[in-house]
N, C-alpha and C. Protein backbone atom coordinates (compact mmCIF):
# COMPACT_ATOMS: atom_id res chain seq x y z
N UNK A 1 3.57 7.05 14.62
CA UNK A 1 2.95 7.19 13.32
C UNK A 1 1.45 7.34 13.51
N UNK A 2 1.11 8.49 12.83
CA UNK A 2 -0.49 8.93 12.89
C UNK A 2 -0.72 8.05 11.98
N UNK A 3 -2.02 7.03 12.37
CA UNK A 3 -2.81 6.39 11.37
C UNK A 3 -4.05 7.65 10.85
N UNK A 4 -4.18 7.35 9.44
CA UNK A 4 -5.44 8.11 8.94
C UNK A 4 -6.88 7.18 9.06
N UNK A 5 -7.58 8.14 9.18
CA UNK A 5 -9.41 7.73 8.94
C UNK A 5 -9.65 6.57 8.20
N UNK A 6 -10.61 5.63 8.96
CA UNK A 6 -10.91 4.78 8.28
C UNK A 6 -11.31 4.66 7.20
N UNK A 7 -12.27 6.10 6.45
CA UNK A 7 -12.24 5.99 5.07
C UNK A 7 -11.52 6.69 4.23
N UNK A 8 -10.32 7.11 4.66
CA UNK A 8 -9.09 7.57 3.87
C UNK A 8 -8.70 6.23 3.32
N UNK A 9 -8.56 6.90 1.77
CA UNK A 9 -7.49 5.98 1.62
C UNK A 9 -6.41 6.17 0.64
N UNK A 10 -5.77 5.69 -0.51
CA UNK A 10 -4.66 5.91 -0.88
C UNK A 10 -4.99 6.71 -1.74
N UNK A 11 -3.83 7.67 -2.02
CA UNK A 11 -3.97 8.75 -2.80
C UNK A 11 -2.89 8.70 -3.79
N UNK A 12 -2.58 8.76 -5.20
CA UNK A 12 -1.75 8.72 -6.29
C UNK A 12 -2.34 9.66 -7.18
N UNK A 13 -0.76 9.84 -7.84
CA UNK A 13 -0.90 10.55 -9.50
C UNK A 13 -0.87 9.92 -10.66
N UNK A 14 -0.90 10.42 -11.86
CA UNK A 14 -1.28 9.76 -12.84
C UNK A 14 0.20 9.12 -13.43
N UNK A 15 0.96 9.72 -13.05
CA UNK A 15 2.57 8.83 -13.32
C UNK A 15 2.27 7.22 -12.53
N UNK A 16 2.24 7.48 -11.11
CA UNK A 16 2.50 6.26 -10.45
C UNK A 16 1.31 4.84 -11.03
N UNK A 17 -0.08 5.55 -11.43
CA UNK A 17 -0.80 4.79 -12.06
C UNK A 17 0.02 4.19 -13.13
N UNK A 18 0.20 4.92 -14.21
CA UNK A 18 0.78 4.39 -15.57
C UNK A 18 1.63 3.46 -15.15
N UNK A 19 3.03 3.46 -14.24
CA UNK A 19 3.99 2.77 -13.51
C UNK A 19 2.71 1.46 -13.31
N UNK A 20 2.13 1.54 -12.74
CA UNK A 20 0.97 0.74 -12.04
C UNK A 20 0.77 -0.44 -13.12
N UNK A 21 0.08 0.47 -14.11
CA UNK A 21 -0.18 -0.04 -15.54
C UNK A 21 0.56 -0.93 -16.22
N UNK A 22 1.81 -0.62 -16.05
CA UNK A 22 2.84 -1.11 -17.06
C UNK A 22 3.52 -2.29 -16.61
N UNK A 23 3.84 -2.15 -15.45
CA UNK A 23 4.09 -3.19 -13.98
C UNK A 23 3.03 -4.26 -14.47
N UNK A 24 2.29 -3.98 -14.09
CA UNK A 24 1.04 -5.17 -14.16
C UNK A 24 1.05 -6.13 -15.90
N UNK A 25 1.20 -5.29 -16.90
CA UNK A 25 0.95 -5.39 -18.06
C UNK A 25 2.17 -6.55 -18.60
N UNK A 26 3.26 -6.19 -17.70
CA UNK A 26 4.56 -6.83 -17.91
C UNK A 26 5.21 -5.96 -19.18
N UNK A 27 4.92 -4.66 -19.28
CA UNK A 27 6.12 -3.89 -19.99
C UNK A 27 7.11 -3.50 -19.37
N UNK A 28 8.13 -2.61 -19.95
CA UNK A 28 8.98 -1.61 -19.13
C UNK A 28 8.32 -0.49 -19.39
N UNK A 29 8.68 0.35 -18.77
CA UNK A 29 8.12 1.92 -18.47
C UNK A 29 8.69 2.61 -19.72
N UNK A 30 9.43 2.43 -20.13
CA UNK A 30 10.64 2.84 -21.19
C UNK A 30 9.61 2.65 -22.80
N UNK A 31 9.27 1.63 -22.78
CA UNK A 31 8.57 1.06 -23.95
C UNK A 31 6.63 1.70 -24.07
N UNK A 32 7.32 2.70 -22.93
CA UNK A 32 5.75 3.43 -23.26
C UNK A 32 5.92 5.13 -22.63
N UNK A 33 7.21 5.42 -22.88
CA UNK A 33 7.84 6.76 -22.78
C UNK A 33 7.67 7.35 -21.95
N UNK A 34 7.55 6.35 -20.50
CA UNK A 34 7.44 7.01 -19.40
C UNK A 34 8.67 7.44 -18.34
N UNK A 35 9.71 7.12 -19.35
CA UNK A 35 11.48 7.42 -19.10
C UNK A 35 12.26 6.77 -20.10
N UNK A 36 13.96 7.00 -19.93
CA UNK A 36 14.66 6.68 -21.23
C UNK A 36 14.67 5.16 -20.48
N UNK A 37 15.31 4.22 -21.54
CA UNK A 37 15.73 3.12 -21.50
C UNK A 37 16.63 2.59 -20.34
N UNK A 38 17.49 3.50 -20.02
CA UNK A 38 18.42 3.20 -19.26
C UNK A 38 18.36 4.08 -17.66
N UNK A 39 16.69 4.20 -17.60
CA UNK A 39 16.35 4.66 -16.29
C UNK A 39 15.20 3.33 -15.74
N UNK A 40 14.66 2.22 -16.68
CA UNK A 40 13.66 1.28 -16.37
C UNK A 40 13.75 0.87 -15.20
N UNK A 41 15.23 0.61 -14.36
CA UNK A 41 15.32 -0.35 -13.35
C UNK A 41 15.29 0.75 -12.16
N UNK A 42 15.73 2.14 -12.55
CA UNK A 42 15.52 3.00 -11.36
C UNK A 42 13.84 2.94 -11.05
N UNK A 43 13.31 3.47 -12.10
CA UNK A 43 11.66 3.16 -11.91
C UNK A 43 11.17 1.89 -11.68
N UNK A 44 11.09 1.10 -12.10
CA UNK A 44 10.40 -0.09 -11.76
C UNK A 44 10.96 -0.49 -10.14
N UNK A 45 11.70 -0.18 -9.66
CA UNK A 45 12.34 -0.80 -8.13
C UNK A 45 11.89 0.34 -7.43
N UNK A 46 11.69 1.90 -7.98
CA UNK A 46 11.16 2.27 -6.96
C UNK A 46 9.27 2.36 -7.02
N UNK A 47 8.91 2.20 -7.68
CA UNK A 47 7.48 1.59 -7.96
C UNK A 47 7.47 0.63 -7.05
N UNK A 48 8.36 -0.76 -7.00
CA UNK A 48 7.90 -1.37 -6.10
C UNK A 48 8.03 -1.35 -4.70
N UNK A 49 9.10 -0.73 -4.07
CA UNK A 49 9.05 0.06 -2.79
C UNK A 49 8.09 0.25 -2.27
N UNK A 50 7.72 1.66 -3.18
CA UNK A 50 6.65 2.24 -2.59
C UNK A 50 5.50 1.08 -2.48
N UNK A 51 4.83 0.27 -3.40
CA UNK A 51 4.11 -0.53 -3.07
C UNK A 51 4.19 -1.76 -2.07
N UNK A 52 5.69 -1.89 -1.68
CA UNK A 52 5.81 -2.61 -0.41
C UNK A 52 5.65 -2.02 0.57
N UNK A 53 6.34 0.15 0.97
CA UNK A 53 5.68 -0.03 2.14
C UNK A 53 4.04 0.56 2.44
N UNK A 54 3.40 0.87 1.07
CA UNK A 54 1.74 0.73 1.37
C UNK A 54 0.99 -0.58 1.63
N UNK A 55 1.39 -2.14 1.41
CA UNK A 55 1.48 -2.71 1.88
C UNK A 55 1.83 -3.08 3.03
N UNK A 56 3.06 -2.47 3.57
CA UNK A 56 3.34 -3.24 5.21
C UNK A 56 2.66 -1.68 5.87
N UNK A 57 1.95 -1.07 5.53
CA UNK A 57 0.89 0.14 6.10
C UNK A 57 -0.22 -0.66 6.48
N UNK A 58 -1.17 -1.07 5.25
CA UNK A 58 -2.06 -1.46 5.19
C UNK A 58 -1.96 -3.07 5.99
N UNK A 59 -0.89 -3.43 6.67
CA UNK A 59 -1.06 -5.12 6.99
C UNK A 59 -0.73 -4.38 8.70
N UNK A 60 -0.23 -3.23 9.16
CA UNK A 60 -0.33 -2.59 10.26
C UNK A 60 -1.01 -1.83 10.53
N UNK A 61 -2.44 -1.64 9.63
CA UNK A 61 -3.54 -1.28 10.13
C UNK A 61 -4.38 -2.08 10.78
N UNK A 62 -4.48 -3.04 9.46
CA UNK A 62 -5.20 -4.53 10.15
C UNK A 62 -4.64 -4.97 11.13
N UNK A 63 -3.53 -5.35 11.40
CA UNK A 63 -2.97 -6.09 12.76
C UNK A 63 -3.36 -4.77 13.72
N UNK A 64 -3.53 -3.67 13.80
CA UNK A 64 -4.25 -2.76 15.17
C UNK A 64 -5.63 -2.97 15.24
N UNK A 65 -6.33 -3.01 14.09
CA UNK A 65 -7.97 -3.26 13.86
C UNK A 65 -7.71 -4.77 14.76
N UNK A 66 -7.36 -5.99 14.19
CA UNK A 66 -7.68 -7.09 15.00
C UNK A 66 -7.24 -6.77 16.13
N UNK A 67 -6.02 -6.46 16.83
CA UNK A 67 -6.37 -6.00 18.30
C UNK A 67 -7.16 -5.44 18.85
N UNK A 68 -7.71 -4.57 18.54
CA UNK A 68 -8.98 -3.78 19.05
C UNK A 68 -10.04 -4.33 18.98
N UNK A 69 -10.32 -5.22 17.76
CA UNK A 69 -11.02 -6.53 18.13
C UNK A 69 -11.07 -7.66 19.38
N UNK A 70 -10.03 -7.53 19.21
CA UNK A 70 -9.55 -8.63 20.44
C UNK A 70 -9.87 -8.75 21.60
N UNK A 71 -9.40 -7.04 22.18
CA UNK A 71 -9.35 -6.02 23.48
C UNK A 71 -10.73 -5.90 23.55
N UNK A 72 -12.04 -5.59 22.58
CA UNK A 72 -12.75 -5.36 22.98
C UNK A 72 -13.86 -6.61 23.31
N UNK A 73 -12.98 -7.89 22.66
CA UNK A 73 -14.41 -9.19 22.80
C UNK A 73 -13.41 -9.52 24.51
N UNK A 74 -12.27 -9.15 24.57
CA UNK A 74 -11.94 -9.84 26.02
C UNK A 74 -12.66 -8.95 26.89
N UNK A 75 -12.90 -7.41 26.55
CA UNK A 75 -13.83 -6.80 28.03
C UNK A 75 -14.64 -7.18 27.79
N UNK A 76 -15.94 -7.27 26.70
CA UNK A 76 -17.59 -8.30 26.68
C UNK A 76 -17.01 -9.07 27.62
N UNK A 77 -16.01 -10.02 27.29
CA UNK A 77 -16.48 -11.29 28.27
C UNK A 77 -16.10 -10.96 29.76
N UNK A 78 -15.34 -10.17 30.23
CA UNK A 78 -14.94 -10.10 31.18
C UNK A 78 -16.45 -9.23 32.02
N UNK A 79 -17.29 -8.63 31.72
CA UNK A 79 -18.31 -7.99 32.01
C UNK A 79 -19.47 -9.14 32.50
N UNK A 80 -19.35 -9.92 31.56
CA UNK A 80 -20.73 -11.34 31.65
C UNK A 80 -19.59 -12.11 32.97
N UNK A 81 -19.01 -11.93 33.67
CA UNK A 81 -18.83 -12.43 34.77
C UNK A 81 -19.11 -12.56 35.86
């Protein structure tokens, strides 16, 4: 997996916002005509997917950033020897 640029960052449309919106707000998606009634649970579960795996993205960026942290304070010290 190609990681992107450190100042890349997430990119969305104006659906997944609203989803975003509504999620947060504690509506259903349905109650603001962003699908029928009896599609809420398809949307809302995959809304949160996706925000779990930009999450386990973003927590396997950091865990490579702190290694490279790591790797690089163990050569400093290994140099002052």
């Amino acid at each position: 997996m190609k990681i992107p640029p450190k100042n890349e960052g997430w990119t969305h449309g104006i659906f997944f916002e609203l989803m975003h919106a509504v999620k947060e707000w504690g509506y259903k998606p349905s109650e603001f005509g962003l699908c029928d009634p009896d599609e809420d649970l398809l949307f809302m579960t995959a809304h949160d997917e996706v925000i779990a795996e930009m999450k386990n993205f973003e927590d396997y960026k950091a865990e490579l950033k702190r290694r490279e942290q790591e790797a690089k304070r163990k050569t400093k010290g290994k140099r002052h020897l």
